[in-house]
PDB file of N, CA and C in Angstrom:
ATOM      1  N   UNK A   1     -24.426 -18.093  40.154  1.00  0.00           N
ATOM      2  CA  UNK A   1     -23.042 -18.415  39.899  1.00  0.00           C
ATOM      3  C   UNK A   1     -22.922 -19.119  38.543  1.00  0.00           C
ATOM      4  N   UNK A   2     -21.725 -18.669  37.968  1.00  0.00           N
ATOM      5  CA  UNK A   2     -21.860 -19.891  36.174  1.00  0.00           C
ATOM      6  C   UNK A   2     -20.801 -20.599  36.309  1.00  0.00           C
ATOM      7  N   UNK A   3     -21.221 -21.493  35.653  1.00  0.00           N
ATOM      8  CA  UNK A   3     -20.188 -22.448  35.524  1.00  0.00           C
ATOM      9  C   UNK A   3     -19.348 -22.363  34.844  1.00  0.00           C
ATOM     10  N   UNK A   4     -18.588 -23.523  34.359  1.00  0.00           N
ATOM     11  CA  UNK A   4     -17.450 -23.398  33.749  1.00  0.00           C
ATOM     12  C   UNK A   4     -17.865 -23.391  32.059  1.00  0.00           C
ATOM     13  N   UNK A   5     -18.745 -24.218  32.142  1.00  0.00           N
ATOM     14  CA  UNK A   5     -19.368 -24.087  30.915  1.00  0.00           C
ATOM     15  C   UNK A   5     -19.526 -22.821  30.145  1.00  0.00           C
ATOM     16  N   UNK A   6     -20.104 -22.175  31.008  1.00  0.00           N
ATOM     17  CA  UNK A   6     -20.999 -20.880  30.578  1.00  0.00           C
ATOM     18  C   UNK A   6     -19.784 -20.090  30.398  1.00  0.00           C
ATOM     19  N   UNK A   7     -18.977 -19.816  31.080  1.00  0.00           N
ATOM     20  CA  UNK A   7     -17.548 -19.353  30.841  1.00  0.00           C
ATOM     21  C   UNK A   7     -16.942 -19.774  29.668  1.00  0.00           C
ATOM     22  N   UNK A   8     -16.624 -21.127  29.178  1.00  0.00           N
ATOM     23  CA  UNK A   8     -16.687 -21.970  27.884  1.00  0.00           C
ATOM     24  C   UNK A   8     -17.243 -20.524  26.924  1.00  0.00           C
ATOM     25  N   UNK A   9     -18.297 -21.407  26.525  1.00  0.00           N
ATOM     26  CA  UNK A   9     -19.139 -20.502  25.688  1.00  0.00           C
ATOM     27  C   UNK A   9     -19.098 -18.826  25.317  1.00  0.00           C
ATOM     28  N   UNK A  10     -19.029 -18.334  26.725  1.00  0.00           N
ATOM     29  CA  UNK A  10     -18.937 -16.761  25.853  1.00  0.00           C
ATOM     30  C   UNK A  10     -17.383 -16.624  25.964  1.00  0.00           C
ATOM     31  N   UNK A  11     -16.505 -17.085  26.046  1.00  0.00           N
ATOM     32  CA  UNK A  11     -14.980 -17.484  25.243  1.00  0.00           C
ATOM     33  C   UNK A  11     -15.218 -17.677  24.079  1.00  0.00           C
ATOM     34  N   UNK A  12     -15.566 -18.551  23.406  1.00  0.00           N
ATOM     35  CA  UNK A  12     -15.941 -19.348  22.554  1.00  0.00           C
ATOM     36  C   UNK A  12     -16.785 -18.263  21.394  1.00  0.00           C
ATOM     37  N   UNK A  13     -17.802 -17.611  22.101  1.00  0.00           N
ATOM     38  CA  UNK A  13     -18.230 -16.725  20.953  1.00  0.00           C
ATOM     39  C   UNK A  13     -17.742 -15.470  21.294  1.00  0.00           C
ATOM     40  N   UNK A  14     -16.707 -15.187  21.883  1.00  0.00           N
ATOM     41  CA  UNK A  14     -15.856 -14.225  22.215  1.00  0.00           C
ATOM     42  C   UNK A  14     -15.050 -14.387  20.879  1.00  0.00           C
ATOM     43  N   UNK A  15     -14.150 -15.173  20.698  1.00  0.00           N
ATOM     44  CA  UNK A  15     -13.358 -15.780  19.966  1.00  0.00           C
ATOM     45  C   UNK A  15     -13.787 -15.655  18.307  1.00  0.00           C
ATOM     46  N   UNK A  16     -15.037 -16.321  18.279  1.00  0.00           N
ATOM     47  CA  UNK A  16     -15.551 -16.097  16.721  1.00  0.00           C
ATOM     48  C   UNK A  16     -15.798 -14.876  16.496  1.00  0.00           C
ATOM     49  N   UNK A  17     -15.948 -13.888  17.304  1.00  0.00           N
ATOM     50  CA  UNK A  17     -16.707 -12.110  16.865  1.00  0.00           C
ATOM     51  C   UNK A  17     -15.002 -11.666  16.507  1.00  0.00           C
ATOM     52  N   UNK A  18     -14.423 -11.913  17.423  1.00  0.00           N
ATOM     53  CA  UNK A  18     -12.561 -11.619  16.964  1.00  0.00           C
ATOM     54  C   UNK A  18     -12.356 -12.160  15.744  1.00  0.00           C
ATOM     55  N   UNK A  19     -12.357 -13.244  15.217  1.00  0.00           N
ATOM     56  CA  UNK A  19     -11.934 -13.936  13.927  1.00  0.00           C
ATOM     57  C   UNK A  19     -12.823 -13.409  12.908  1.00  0.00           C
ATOM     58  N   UNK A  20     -14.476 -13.195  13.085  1.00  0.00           N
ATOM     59  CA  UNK A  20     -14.777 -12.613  12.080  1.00  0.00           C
ATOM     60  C   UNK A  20     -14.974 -11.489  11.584  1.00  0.00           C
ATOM     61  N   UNK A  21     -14.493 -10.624  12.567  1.00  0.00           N
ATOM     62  CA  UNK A  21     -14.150  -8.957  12.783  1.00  0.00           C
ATOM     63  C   UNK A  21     -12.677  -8.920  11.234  1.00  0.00           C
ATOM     64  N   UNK A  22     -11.982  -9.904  12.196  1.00  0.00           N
ATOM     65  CA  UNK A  22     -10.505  -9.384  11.677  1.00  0.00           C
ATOM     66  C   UNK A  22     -10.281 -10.403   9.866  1.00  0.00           C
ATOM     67  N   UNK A  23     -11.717 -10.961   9.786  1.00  0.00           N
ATOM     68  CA  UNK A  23     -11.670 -11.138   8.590  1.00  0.00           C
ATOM     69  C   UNK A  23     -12.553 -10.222   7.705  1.00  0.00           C
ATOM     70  N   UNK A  24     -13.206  -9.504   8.374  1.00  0.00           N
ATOM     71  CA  UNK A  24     -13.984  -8.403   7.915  1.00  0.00           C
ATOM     72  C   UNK A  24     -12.994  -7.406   7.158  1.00  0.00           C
ATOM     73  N   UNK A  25     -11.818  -6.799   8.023  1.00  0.00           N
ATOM     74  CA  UNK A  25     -10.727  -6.255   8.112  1.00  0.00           C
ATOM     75  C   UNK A  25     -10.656  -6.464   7.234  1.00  0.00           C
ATOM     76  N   UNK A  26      -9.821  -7.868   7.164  1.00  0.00           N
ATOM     77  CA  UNK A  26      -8.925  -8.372   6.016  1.00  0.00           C
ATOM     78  C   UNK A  26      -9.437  -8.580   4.393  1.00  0.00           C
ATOM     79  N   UNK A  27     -10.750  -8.655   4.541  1.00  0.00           N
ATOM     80  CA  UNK A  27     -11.545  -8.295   3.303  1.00  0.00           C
ATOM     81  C   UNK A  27     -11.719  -7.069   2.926  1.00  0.00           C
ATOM     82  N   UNK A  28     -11.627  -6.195   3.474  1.00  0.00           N
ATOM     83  CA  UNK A  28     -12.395  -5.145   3.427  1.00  0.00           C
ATOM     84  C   UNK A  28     -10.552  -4.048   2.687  1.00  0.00           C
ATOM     85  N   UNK A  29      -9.269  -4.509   2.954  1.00  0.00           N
ATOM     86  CA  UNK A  29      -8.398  -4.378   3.244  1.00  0.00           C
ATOM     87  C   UNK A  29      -8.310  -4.826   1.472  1.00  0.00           C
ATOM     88  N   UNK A  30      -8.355  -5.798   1.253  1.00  0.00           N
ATOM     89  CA  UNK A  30      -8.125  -6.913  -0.005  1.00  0.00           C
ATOM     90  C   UNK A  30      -8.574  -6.144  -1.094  1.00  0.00           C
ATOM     91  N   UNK A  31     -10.103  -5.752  -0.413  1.00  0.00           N
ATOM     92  CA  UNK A  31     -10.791  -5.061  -1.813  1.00  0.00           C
ATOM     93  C   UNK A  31     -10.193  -3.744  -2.387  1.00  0.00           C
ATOM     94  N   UNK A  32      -9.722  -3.131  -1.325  1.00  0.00           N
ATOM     95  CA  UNK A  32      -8.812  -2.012  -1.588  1.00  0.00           C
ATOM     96  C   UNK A  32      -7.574  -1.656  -2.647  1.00  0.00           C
ATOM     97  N   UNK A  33      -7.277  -2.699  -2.194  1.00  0.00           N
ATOM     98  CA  UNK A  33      -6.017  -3.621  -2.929  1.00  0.00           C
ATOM     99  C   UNK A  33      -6.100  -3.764  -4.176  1.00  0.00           C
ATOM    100  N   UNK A  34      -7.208  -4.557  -4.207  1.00  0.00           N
ATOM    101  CA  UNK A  34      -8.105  -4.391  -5.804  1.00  0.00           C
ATOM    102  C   UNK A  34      -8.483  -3.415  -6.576  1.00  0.00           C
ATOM    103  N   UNK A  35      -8.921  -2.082  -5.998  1.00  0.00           N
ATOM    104  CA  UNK A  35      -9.277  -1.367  -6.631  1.00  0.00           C
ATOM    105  C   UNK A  35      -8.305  -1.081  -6.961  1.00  0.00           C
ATOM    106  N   UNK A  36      -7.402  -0.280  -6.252  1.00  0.00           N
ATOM    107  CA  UNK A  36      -6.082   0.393  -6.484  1.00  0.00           C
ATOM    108  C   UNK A  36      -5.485  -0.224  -7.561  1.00  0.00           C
ATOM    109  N   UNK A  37      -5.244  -1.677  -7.999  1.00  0.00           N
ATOM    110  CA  UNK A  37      -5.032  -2.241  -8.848  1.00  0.00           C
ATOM    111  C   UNK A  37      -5.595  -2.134 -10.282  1.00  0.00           C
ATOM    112  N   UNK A  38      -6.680  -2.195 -10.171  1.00  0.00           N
ATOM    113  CA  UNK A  38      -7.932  -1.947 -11.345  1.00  0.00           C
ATOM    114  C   UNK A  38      -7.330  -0.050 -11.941  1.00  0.00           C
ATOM    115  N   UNK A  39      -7.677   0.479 -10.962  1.00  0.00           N
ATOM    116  CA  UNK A  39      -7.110   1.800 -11.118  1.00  0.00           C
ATOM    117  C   UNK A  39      -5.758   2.277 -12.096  1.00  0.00           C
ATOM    118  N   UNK A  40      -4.881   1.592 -11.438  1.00  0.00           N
ATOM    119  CA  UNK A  40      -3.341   1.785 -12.046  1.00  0.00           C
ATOM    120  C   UNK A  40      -3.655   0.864 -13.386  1.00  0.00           C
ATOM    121  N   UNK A  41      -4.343  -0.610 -13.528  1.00  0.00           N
ATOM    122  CA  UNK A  41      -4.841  -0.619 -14.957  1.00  0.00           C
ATOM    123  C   UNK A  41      -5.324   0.132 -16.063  1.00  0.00           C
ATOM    124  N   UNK A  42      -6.205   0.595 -15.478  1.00  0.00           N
ATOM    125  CA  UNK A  42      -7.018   1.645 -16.333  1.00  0.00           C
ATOM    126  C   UNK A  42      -6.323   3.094 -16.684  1.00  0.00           C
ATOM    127  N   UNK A  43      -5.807   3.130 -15.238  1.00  0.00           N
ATOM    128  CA  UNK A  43      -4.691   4.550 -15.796  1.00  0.00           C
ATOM    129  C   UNK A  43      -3.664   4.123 -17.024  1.00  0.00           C
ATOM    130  N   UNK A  44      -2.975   3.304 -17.027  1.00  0.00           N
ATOM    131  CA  UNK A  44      -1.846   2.567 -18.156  1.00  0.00           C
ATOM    132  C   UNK A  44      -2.807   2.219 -19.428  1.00  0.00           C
ATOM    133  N   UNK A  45      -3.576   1.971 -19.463  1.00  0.00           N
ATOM    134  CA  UNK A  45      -4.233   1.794 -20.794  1.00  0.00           C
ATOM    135  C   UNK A  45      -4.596   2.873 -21.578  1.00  0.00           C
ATOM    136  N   UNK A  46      -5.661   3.853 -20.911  1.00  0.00           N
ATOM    137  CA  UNK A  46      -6.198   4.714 -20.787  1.00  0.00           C
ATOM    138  C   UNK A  46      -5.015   5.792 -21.097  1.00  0.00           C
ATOM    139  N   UNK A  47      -4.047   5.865 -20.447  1.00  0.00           N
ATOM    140  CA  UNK A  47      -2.669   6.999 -20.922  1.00  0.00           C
ATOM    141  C   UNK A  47      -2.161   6.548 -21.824  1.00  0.00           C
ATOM    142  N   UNK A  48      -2.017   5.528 -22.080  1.00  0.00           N
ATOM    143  CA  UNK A  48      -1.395   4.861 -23.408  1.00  0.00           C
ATOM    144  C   UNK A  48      -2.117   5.375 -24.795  1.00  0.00           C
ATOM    145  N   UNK A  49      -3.224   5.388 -24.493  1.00  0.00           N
ATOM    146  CA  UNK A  49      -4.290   5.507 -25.515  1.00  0.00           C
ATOM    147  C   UNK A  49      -4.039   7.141 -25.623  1.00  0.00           C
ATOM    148  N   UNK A  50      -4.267   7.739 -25.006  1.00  0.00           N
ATOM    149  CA  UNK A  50      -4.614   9.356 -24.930  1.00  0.00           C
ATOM    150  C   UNK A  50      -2.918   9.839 -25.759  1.00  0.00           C
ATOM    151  N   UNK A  51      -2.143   9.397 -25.133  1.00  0.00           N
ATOM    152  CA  UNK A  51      -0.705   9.919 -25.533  1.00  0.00           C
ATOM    153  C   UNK A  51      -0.730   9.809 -26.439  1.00  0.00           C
ATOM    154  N   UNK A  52      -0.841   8.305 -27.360  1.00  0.00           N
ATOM    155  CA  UNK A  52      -0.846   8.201 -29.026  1.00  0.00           C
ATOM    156  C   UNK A  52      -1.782   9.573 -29.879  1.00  0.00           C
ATOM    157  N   UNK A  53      -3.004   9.169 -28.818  1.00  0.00           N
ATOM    158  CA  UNK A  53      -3.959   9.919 -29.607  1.00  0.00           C
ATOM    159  C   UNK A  53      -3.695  11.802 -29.704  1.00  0.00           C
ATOM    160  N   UNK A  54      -3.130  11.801 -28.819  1.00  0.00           N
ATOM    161  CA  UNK A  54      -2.577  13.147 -28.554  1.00  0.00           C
ATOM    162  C   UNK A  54      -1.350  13.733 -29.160  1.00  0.00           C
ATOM    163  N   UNK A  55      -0.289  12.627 -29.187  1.00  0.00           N
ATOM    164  CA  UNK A  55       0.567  12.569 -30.090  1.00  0.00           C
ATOM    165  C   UNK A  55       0.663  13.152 -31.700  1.00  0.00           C
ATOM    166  N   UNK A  56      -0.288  12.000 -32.054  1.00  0.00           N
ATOM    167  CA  UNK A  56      -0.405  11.794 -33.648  1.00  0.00           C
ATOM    168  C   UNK A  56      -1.814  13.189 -34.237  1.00  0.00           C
ATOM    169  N   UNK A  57      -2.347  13.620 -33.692  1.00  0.00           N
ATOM    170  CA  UNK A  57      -3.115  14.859 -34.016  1.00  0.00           C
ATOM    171  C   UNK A  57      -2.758  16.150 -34.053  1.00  0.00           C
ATOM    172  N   UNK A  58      -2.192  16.189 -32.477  1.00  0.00           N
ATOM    173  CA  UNK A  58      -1.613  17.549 -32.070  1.00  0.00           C
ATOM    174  C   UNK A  58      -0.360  18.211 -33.031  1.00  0.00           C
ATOM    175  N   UNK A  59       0.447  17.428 -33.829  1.00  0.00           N
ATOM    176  CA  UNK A  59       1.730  17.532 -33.996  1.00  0.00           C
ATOM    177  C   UNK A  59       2.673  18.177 -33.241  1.00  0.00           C
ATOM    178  N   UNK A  60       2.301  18.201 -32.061  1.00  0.00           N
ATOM    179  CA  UNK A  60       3.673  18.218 -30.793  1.00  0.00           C
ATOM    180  C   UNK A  60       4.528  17.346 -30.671  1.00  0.00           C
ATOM    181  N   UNK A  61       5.740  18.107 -30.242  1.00  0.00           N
ATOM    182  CA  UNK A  61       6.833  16.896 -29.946  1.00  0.00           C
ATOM    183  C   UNK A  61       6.143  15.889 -28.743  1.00  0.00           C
ATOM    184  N   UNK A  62       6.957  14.546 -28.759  1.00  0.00           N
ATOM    185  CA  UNK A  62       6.130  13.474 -28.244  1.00  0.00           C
ATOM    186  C   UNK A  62       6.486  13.646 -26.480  1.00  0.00           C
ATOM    187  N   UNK A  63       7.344  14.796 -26.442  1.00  0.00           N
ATOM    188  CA  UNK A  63       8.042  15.127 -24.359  1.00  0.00           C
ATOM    189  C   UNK A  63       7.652  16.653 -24.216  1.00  0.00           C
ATOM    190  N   UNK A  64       6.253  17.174 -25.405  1.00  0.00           N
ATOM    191  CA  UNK A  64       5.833  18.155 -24.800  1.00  0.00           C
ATOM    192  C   UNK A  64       4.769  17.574 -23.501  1.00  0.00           C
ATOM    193  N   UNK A  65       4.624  18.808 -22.944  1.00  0.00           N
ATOM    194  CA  UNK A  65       3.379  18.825 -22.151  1.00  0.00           C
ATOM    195  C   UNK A  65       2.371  18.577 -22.169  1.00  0.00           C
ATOM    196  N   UNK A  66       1.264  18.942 -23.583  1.00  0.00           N
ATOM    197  CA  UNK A  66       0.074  18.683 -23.918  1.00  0.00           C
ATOM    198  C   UNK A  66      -0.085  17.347 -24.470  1.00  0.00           C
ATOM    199  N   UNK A  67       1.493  16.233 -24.924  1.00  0.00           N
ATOM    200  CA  UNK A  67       1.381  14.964 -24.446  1.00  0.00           C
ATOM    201  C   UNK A  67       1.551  14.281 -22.747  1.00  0.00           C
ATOM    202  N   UNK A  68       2.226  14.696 -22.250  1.00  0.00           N
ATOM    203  CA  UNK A  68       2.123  14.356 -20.837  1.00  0.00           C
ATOM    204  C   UNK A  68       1.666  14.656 -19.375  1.00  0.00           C
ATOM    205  N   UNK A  69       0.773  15.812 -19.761  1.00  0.00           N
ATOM    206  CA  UNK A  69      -0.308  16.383 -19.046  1.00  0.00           C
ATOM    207  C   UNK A  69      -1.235  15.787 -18.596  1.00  0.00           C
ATOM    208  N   UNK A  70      -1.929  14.612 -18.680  1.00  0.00           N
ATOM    209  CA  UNK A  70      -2.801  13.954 -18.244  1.00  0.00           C
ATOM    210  C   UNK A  70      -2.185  12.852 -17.404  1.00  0.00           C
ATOM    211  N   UNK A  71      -1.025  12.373 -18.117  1.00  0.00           N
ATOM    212  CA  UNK A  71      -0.563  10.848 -16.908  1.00  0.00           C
ATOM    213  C   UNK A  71      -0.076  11.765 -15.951  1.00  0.00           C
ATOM    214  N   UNK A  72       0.473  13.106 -16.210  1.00  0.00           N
ATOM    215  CA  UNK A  72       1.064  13.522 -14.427  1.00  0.00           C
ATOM    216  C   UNK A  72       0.090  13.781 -13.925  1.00  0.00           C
ATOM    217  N   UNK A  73      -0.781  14.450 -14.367  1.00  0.00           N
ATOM    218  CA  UNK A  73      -2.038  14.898 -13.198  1.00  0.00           C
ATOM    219  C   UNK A  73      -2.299  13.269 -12.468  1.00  0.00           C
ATOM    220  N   UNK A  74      -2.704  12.780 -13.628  1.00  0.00           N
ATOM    221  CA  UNK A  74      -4.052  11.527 -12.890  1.00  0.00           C
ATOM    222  C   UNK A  74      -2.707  10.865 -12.116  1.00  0.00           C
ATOM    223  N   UNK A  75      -1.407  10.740 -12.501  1.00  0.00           N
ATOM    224  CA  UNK A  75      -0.337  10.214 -11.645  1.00  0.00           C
ATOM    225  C   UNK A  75      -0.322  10.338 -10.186  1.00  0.00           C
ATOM    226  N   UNK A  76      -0.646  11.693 -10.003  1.00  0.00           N
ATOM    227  CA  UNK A  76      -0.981  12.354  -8.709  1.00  0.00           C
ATOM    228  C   UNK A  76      -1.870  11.554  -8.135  1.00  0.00           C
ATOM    229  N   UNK A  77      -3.144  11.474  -8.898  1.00  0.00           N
ATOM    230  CA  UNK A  77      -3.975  10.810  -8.058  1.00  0.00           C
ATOM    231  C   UNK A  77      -4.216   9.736  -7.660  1.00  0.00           C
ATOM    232  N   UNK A  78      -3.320   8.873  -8.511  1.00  0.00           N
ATOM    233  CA  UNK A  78      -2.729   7.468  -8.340  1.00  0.00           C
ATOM    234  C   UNK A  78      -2.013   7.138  -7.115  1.00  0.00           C
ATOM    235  N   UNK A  79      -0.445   8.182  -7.031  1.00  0.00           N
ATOM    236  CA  UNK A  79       0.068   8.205  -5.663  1.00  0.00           C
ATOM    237  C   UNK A  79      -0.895   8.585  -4.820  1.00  0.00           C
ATOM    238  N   UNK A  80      -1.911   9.509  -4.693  1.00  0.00           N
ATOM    239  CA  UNK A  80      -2.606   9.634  -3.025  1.00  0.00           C
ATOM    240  C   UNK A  80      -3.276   8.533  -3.313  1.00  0.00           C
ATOM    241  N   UNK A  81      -3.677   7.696  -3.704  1.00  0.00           N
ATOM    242  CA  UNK A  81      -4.539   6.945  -4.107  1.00  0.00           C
ATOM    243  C   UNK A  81      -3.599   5.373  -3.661  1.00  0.00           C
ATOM    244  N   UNK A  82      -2.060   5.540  -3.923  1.00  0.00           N
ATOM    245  CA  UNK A  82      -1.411   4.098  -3.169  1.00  0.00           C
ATOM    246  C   UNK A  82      -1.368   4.962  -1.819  1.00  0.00           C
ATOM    247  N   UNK A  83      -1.070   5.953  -1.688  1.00  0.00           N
ATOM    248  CA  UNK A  83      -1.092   6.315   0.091  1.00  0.00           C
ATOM    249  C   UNK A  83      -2.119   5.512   0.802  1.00  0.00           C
ATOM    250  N   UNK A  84      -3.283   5.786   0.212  1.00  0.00           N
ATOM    251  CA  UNK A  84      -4.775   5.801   1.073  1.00  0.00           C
ATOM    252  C   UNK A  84      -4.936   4.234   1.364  1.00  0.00           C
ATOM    253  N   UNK A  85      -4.005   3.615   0.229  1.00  0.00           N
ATOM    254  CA  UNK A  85      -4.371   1.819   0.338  1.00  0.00           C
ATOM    255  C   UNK A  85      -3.566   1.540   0.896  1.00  0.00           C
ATOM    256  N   UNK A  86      -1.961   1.828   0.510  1.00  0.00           N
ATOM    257  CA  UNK A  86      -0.494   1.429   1.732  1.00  0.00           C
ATOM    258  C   UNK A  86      -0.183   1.880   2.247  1.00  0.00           C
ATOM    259  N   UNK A  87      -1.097   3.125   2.599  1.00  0.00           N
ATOM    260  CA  UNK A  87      -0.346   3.787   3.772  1.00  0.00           C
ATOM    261  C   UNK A  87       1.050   4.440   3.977  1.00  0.00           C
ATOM    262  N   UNK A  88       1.619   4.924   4.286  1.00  0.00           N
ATOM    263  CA  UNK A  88       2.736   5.660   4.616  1.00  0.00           C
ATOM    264  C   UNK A  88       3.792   4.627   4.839  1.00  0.00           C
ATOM    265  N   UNK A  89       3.921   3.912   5.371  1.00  0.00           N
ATOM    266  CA  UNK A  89       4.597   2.813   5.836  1.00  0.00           C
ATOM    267  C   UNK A  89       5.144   2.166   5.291  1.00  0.00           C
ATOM    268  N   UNK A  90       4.588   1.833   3.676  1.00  0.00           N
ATOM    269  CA  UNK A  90       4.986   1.008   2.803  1.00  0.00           C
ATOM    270  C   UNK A  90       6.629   1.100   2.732  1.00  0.00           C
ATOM    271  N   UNK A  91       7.175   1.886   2.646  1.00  0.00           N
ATOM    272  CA  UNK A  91       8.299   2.354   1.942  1.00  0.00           C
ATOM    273  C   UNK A  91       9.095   2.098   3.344  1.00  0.00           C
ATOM    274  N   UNK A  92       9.236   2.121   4.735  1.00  0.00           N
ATOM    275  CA  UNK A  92      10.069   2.151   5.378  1.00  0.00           C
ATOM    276  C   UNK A  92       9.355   1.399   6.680  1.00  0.00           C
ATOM    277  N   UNK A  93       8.518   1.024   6.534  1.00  0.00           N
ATOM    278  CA  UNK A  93       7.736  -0.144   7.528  1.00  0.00           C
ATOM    279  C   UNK A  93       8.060   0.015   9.028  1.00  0.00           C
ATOM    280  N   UNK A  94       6.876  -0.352   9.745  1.00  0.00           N
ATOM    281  CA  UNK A  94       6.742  -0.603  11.282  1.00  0.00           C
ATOM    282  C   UNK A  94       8.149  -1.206  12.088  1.00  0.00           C
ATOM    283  N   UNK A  95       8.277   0.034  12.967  1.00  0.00           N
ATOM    284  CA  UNK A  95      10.104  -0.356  13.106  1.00  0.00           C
ATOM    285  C   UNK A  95      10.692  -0.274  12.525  1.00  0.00           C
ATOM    286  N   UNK A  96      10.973   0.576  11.218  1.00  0.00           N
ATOM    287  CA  UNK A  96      11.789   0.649  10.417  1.00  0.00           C
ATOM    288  C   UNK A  96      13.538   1.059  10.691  1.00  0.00           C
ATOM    289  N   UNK A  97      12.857   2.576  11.974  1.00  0.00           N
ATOM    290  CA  UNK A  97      14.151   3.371  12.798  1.00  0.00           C
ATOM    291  C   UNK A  97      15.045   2.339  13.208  1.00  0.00           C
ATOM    292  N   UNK A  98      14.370   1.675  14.348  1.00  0.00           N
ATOM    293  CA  UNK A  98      14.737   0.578  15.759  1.00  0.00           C
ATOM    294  C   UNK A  98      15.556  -0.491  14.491  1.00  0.00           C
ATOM    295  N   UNK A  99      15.023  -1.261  13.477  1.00  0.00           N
ATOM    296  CA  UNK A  99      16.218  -1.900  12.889  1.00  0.00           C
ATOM    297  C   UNK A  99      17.417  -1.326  12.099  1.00  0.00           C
ATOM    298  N   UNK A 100      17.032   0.074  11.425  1.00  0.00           N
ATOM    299  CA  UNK A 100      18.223   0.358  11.309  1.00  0.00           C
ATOM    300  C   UNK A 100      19.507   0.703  12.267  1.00  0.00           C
ATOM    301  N   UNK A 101      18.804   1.174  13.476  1.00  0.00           N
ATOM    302  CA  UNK A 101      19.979   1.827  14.369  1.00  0.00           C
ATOM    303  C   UNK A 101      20.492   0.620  14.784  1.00  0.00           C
ATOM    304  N   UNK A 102      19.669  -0.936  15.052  1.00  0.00           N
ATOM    305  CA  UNK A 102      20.181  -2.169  15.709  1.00  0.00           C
ATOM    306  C   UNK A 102      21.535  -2.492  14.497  1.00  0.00           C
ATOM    307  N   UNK A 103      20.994  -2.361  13.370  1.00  0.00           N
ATOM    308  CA  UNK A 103      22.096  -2.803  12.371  1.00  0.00           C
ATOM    309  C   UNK A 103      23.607  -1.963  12.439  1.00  0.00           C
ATOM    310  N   UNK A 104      23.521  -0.443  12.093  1.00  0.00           N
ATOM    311  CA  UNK A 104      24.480   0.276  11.912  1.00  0.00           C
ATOM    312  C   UNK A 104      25.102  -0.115  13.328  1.00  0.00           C
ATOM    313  N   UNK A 105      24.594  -0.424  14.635  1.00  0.00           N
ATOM    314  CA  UNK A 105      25.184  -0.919  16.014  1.00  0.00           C
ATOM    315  C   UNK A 105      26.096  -1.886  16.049  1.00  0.00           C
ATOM    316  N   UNK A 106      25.028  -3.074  15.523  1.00  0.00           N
ATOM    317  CA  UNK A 106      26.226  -4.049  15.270  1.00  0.00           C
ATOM    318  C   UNK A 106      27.315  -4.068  14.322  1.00  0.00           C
ATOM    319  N   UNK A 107      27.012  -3.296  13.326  1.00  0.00           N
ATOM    320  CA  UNK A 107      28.200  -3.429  12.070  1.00  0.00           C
ATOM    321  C   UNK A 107      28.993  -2.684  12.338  1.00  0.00           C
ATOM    322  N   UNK A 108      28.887  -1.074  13.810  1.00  0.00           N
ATOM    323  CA  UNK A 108      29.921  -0.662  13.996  1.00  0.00           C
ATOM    324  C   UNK A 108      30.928  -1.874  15.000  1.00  0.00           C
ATOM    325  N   UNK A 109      30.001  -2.883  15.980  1.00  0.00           N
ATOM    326  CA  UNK A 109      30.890  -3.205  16.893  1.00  0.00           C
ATOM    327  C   UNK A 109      31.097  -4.400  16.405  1.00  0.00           C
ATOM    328  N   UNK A 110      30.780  -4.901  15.116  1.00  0.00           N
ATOM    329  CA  UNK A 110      31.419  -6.018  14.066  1.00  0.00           C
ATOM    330  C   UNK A 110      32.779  -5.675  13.736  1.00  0.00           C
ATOM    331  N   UNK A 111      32.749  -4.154  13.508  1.00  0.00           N
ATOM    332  CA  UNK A 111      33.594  -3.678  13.429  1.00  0.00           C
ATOM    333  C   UNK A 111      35.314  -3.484  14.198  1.00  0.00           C
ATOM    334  N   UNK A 112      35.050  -3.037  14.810  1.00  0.00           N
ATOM    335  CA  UNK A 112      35.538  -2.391  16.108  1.00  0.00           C
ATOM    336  C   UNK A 112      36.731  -3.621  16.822  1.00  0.00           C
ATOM    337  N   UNK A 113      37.844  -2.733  16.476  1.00  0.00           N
ATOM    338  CA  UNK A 113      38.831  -3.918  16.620  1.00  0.00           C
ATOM    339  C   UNK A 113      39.635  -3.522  18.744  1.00  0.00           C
ATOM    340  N   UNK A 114      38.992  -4.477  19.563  1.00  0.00           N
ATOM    341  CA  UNK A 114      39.676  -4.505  20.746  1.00  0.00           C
ATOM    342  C   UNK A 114      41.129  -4.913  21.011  1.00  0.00           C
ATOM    343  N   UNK A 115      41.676  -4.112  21.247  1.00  0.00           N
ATOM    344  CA  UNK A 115      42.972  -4.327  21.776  1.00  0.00           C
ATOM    345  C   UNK A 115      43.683  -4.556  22.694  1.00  0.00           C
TER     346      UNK A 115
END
C-alpha cells in the first residue's frame, strides 16, 4: 500500500516532466520564431541588394520583371515559411467564427428596438 507521501512525489515529478515538456515546446516554438525572423532579414537585405544590382546593369525599367523576379519567388517562400511558424490561425485565431457570430448577435439585439 503507498502512502501519501509516495503519492506526493510522483505528483510532484509528474508536475516537473509537464513544466519541462511545455518549456521544451515553448523553446523549441521561440527558435522558430527566430529563424523566420533572421530569414525575412536576410530576404530584405539580400533583395535590396540584388534589385539595385539588377537595376543599374540590366538597363530595365526598375517594375520590370527581371528586377522583381527574385523577391516574388523567394516571397513565396517566405509566406510558406510564416505558415509553417504561425500557422494558419494567425490571421483569424482560435474561435475566431464563435466571436464573430457572438458580436454581430449582440449588435443586432443592441440594436433591435422592442415595442
Amino acid at each position: 500500500m503507498k502512502s501519501d507521501i509516495d503519492n506526493y512525489i510522483e505528483n510532484n515529478h509528474q508536475n516537473n516532466f509537464e513544466k519541462e515538456e511545455a518549456y521544451i515546446r515553448a523553446k523549441k516554438k521561440v527558435e522558430k520564431i527566430v529563424g523566420f525572423y533572421w530569414h525575412f532579414a536576410i530576404y530584405i537585405v539580400v533583395n535590396i541588394f540584388l534589385m539595385i544590382m539588377i537595376y543599374s546593369k540590366s538597363g530595365e525599367p526598375f517594375w520590370s520583371f527581371a528586377v522583381w523576379s527574385t523577391p516574388l519567388f523567394w516571397g513565396i517562400g517566405i509566406g510558406f515559411h510564416f505558415l509553417g511558424v504561425f500557422g494558419t490561425d494567425f490571421l483569424f485565431g482560435k474561435n475566431w467564427e464563435e466571436r464573430k457570430i457572438e458580436k454581430y448577435m449582440n449588435k443586432e439585439k443592441d440594436n433591435k428596438r422592442w415595442e
